[in-house]
C-alpha atoms as a PDB file:
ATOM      1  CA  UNK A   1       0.000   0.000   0.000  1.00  0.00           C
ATOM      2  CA  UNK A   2       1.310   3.111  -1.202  1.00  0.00           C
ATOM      3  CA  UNK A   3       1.055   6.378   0.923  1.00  0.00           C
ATOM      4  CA  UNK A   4       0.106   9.128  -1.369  1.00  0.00           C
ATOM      5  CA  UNK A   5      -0.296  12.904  -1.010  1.00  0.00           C
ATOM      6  CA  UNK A   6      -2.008  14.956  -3.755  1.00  0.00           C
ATOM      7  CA  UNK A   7      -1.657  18.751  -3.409  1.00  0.00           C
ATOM      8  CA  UNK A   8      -4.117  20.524  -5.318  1.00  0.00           C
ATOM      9  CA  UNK A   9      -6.245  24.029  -4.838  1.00  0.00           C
ATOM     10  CA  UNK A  10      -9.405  22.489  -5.939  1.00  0.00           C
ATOM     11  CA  UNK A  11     -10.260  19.126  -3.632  1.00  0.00           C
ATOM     12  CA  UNK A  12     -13.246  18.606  -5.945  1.00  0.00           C
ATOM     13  CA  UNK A  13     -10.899  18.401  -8.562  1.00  0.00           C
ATOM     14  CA  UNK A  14      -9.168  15.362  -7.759  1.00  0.00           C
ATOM     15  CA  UNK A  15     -12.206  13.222  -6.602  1.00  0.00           C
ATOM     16  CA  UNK A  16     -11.159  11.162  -9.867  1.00  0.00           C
ATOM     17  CA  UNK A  17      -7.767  10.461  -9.422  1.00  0.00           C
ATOM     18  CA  UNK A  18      -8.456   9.917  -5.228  1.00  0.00           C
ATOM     19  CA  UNK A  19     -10.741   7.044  -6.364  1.00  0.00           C
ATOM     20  CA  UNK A  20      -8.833   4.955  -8.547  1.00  0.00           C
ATOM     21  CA  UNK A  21      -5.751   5.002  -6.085  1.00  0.00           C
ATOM     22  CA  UNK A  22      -7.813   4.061  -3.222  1.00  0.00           C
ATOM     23  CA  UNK A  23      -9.233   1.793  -5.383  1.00  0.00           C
ATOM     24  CA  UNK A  24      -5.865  -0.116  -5.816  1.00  0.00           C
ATOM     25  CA  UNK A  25      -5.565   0.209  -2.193  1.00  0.00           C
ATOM     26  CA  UNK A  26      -3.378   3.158  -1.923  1.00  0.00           C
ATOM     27  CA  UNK A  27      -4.011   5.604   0.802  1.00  0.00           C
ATOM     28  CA  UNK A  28      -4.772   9.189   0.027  1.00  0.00           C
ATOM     29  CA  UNK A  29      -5.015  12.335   0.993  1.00  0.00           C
ATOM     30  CA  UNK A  30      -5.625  15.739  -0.879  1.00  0.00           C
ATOM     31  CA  UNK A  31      -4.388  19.173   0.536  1.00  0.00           C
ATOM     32  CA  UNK A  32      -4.555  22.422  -0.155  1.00  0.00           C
ATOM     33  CA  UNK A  33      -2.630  23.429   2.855  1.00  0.00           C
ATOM     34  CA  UNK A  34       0.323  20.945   2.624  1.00  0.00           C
ATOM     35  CA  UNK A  35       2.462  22.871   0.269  1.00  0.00           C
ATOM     36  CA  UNK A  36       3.077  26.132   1.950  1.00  0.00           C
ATOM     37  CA  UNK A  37       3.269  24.790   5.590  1.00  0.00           C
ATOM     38  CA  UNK A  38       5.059  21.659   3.954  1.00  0.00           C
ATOM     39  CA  UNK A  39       7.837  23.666   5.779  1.00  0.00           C
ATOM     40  CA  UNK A  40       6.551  23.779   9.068  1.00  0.00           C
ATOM     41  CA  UNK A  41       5.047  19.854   8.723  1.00  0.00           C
ATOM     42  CA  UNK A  42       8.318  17.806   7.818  1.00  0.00           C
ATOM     43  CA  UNK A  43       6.880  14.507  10.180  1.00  0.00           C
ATOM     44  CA  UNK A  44       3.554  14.657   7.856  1.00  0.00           C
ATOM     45  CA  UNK A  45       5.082  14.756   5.156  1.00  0.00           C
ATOM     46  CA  UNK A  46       7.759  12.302   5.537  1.00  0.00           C
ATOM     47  CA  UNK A  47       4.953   9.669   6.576  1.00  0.00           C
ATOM     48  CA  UNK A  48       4.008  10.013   2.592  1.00  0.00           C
ATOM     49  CA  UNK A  49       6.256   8.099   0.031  1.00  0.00           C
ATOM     50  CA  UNK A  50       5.367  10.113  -2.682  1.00  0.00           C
ATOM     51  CA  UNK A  51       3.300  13.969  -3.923  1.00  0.00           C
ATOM     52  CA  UNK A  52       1.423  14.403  -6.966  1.00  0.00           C
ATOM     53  CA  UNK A  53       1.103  17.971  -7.894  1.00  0.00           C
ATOM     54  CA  UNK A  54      -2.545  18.606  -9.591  1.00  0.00           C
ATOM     55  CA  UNK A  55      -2.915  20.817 -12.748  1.00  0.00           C
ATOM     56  CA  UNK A  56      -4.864  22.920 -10.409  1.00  0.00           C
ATOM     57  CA  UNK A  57      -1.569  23.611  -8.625  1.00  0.00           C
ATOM     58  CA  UNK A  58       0.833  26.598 -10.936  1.00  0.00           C
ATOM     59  CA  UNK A  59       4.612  25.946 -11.717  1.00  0.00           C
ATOM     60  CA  UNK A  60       5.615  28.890 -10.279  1.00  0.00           C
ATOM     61  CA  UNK A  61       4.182  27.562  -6.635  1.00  0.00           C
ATOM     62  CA  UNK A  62       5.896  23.860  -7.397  1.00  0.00           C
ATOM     63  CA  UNK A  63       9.221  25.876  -7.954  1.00  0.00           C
ATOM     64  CA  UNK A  64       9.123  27.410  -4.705  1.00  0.00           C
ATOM     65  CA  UNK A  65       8.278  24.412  -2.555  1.00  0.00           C
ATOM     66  CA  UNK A  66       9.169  20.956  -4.727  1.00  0.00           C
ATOM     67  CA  UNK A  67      12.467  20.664  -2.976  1.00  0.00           C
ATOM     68  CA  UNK A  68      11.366  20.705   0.492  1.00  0.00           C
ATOM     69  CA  UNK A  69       9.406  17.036  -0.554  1.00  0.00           C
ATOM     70  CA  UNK A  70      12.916  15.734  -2.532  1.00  0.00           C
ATOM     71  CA  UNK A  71      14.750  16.335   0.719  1.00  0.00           C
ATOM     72  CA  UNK A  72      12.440  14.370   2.815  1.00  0.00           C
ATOM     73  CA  UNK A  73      12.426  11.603   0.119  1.00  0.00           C
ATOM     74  CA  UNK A  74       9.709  11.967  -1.940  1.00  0.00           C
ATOM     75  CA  UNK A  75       9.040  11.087  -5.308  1.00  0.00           C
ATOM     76  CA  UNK A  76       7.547  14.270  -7.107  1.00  0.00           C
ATOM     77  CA  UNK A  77       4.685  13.416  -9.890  1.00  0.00           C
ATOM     78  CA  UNK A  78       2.957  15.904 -12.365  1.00  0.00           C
ATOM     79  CA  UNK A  79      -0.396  15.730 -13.885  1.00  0.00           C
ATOM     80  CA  UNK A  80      -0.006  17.665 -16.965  1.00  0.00           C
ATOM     81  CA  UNK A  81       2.346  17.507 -19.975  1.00  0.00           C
ATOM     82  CA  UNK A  82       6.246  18.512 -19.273  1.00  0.00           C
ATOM     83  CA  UNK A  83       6.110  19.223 -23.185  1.00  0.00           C
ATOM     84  CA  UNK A  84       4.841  22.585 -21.505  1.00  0.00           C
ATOM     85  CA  UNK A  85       7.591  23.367 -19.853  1.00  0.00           C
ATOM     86  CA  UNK A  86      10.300  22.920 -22.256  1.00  0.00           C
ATOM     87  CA  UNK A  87      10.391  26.812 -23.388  1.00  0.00           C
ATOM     88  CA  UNK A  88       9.264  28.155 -20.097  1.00  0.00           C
ATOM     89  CA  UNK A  89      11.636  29.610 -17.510  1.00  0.00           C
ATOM     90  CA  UNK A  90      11.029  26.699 -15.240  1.00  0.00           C
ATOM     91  CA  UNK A  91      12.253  24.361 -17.779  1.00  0.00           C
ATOM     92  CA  UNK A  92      14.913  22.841 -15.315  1.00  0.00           C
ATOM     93  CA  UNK A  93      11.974  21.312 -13.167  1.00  0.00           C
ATOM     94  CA  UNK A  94      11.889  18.938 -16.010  1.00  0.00           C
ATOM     95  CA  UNK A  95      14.852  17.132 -14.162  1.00  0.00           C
ATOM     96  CA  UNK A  96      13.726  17.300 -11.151  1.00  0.00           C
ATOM     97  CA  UNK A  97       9.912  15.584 -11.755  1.00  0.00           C
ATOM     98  CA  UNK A  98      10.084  12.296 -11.242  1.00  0.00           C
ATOM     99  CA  UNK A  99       7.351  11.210 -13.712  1.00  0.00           C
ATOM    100  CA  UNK A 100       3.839  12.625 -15.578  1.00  0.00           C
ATOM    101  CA  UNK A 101       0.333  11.259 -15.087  1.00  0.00           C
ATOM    102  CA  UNK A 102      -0.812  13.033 -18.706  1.00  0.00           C
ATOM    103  CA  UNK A 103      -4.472  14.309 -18.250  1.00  0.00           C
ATOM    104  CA  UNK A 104      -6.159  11.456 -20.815  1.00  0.00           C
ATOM    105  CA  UNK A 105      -4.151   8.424 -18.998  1.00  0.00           C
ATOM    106  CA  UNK A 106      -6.129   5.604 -18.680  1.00  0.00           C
ATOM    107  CA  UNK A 107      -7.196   3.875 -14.648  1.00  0.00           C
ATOM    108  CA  UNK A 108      -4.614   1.451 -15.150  1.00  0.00           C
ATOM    109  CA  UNK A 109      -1.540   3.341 -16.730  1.00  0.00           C
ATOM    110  CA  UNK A 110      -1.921   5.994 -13.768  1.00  0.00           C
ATOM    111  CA  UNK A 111      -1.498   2.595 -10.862  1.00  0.00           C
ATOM    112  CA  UNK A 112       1.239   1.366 -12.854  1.00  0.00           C
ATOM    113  CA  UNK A 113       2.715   4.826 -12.355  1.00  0.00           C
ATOM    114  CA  UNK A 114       2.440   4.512  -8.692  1.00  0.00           C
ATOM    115  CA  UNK A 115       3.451   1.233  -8.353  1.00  0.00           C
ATOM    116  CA  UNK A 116       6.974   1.448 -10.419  1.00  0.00           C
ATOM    117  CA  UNK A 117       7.699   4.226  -7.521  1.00  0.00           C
ATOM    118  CA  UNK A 118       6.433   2.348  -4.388  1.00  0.00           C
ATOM    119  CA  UNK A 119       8.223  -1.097  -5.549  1.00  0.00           C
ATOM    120  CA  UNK A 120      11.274   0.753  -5.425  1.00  0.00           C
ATOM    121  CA  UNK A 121      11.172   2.600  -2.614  1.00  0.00           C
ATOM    122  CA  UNK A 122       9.998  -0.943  -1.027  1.00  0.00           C
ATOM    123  CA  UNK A 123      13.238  -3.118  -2.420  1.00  0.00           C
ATOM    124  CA  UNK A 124      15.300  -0.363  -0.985  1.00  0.00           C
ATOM    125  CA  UNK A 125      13.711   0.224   2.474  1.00  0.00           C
ATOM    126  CA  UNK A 126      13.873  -4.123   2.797  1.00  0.00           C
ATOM    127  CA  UNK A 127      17.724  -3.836   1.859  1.00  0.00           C
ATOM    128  CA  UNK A 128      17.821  -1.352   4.533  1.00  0.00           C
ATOM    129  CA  UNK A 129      16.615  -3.646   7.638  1.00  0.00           C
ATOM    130  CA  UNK A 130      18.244  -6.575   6.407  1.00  0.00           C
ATOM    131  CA  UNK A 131      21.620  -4.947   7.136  1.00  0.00           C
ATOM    132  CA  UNK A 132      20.848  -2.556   9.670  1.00  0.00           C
ATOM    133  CA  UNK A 133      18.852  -4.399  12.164  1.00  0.00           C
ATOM    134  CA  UNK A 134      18.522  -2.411  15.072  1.00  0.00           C
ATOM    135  CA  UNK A 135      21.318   0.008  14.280  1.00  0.00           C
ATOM    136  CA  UNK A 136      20.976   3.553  12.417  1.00  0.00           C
ATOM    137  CA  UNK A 137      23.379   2.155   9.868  1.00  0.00           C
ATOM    138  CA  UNK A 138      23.780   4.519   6.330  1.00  0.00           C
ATOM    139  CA  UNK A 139      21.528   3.251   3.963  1.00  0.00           C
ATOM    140  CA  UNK A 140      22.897   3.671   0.737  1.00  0.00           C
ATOM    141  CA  UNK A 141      20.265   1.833  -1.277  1.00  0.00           C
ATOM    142  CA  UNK A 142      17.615   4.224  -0.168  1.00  0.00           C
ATOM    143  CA  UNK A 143      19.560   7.720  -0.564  1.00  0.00           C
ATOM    144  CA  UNK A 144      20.342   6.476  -4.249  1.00  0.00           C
ATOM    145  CA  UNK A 145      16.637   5.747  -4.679  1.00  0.00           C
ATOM    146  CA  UNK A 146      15.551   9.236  -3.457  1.00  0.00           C
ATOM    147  CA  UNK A 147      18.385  11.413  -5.592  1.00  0.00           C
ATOM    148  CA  UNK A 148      16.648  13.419  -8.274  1.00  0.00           C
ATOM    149  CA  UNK A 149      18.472  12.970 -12.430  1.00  0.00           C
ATOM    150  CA  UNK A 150      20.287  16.527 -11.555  1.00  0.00           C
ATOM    151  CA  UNK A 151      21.273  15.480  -8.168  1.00  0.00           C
ATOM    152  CA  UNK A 152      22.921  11.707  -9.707  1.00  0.00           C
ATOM    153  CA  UNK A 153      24.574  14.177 -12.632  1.00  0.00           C
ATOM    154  CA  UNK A 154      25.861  16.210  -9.572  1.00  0.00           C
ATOM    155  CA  UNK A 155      27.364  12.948  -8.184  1.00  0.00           C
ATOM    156  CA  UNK A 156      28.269  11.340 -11.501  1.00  0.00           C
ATOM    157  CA  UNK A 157      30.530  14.298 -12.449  1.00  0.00           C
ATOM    158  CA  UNK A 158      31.923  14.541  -9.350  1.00  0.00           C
ATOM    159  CA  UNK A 159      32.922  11.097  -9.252  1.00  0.00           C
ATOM    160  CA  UNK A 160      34.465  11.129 -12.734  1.00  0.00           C
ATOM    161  CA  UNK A 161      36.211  14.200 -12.058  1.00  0.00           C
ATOM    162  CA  UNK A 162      38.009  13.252  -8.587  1.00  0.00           C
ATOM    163  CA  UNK A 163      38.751   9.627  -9.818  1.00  0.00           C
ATOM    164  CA  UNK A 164      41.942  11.126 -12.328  1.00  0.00           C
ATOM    165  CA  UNK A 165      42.750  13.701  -9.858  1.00  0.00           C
ATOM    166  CA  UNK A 166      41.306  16.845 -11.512  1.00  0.00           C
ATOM    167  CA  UNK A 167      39.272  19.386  -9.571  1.00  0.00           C
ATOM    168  CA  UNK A 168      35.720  20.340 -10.800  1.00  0.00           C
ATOM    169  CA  UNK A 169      35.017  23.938 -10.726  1.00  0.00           C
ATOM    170  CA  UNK A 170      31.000  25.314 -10.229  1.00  0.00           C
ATOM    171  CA  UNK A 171      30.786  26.660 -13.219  1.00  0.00           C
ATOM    172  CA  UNK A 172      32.326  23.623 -15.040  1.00  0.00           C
ATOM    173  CA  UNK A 173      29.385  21.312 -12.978  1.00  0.00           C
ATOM    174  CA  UNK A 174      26.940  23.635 -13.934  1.00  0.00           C
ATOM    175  CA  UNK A 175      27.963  22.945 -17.905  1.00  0.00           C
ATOM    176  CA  UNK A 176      27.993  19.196 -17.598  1.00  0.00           C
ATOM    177  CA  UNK A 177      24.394  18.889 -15.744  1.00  0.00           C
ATOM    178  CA  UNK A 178      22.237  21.441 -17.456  1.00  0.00           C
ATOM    179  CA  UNK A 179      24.364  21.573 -20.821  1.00  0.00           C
ATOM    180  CA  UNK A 180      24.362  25.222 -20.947  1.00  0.00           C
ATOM    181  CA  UNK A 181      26.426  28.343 -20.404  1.00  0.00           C
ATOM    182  CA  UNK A 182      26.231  29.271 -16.887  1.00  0.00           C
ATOM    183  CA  UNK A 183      23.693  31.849 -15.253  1.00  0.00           C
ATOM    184  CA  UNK A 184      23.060  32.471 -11.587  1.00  0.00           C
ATOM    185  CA  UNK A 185      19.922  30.597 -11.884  1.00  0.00           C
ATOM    186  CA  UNK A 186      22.165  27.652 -12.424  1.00  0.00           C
ATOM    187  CA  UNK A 187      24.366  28.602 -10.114  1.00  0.00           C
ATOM    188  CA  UNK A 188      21.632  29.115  -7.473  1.00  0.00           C
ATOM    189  CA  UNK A 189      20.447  25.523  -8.580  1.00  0.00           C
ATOM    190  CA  UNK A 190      23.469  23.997  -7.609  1.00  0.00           C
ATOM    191  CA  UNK A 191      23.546  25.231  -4.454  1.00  0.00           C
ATOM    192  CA  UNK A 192      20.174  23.709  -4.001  1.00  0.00           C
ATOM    193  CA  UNK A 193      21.135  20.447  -4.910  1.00  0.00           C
ATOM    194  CA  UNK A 194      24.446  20.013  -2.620  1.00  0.00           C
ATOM    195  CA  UNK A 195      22.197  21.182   0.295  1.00  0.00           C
ATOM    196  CA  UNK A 196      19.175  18.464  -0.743  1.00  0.00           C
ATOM    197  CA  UNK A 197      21.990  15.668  -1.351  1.00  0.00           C
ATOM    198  CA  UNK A 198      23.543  16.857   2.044  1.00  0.00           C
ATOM    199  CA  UNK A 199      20.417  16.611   3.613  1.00  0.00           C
ATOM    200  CA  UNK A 200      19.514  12.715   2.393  1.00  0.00           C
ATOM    201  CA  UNK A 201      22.588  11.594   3.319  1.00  0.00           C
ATOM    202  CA  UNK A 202      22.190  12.697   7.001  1.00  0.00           C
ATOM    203  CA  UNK A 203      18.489  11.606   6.770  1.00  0.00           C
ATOM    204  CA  UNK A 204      19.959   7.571   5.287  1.00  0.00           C
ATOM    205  CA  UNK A 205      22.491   7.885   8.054  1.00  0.00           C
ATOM    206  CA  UNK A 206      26.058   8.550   6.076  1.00  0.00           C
ATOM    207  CA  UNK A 207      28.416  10.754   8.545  1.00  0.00           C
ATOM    208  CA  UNK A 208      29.143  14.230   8.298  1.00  0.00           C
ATOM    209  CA  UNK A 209      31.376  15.107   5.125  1.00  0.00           C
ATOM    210  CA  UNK A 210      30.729  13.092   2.820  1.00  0.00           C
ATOM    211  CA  UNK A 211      30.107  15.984   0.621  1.00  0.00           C
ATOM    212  CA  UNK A 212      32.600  18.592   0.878  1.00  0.00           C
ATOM    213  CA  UNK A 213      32.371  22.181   0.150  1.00  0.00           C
ATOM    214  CA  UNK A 214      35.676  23.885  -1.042  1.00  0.00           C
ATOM    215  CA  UNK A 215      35.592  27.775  -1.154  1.00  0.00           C
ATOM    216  CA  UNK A 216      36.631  29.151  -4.773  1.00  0.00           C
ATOM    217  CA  UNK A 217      37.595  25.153  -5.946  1.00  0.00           C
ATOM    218  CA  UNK A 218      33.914  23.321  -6.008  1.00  0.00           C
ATOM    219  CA  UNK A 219      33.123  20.232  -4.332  1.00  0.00           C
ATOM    220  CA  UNK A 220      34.234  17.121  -3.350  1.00  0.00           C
ATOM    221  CA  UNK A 221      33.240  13.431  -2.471  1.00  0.00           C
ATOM    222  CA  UNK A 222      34.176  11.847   0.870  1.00  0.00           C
ATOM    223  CA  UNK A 223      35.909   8.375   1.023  1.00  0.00           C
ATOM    224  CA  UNK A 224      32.836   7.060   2.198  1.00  0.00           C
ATOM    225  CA  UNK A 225      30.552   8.655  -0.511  1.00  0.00           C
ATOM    226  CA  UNK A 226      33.003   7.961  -3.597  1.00  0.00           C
ATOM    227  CA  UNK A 227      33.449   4.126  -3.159  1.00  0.00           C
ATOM    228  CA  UNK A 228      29.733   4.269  -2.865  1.00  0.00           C
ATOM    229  CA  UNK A 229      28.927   6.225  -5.692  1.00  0.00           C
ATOM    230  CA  UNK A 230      31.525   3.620  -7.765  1.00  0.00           C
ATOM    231  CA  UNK A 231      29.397   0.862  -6.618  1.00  0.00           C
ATOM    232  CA  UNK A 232      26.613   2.124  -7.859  1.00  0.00           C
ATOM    233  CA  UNK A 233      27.511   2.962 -11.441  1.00  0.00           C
ATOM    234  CA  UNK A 234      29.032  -0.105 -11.629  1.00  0.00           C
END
């Protein structure tokens, strides 16, 4: 049974989509309210596994509050079309949605959806107590699961980087994940998604430093956090 919150402005609105999830025996709730105190709420929200934002809901309010839900491990969904966004000046929350329900998608292609996320975050949360037990061991299985694409790019090129010894430079991160000359939006981006990563691996129980600031060089991976971030690739 997935645990599913649907922020919308309209509650009406999403008497549809409520039904068929509690239909596949999901449990639902709709707010209105969630998303600006999501802030002031982190143990409600974290008892959620994922957020659907409804088409009701603007991309300008998502962009101010989506990555208070990826730091508390989240999956984000959309209902809507992220064709829209494409030539829009929140184009870069392309990366950081975790998946579309498109507004003609059939009962069964919508619980399919929901399941691909909640399997995961499942398989991950088993591997966790079968080698933590009782101890608040790190659990890397479940902080890979929760990174966003830009926050893995982060990682990736990080990893690539410090493996031959070179040093990678802000602006030079901000080129390889969003492909693009650099602006202070990017720039401002990136220091959004060292404090979200820095935040899930405190929440899955990695120690302090794993992901190193460096003033004027960039960042840097811990021991810890490289060999890690090699297994996984591999």
């Amino acid at each position: 049974m997935a645990r599913i919150l649907i922020i919308t402005r309209n509650l009406l609105a999403e008497q549809d989509l409520q039904a068929i999830l509690q239909r596949s025996n999901d449990e639902v709730y709709c707010s209105s309210d969630l998303m600006a105190d999501a802030r002031l709420s982190p143990e409600i929200i974290q008892y959620f596994s994922l957020v659907i934002f409804s088409d009701t809901v603007s991309t300008l309010d998502i962009s101010k509050c989506y990555s208070f839900f990826k730091e508390n491990g989240l999956a984000i969904l959309r209902k809507g079309n992220k064709n829209d966004l494409k030539k829009s000046e929140f184009s870069y929350l392309i990366e950081e949605i975790d998946d579309w329900i498109d507004r003609d998608a059939s009962e069964i292609e919508i619980i399919e959806k929901i399941a691909k996320f909640t399997s995961g975050q499942k398989k991950a949360r088993a591997a966790s107590d079968e080698t933590s037990g009782s101890k608040k061991e790190k659990n890397a299985d479940l902080f890979f699961f929760s990174l966003s694409s830009n926050e893995k790019k982060l990682l990736y090129h990080l990893y690539q980087y410090q493996k031959e010894g070179r040093v990678l430079s802000r602006e030079k991160l901000c080129r390889l994940i969003w492909e693009s000359d650099v602006t202070k939006s990017n720039l401002c981006q990136l220091s959004n998604l060292t404090h979200r990563i820095k935040k899930k691996l405190t929440v899955n129980h990695f120690p302090d430093g794993e992901l190193i600031t460096s003033w004027n060089k960039g960042y840097f991976l811990g021991d810890l956090l490289f060999s890690e971030v090699e297994k996984f690739m591999d």
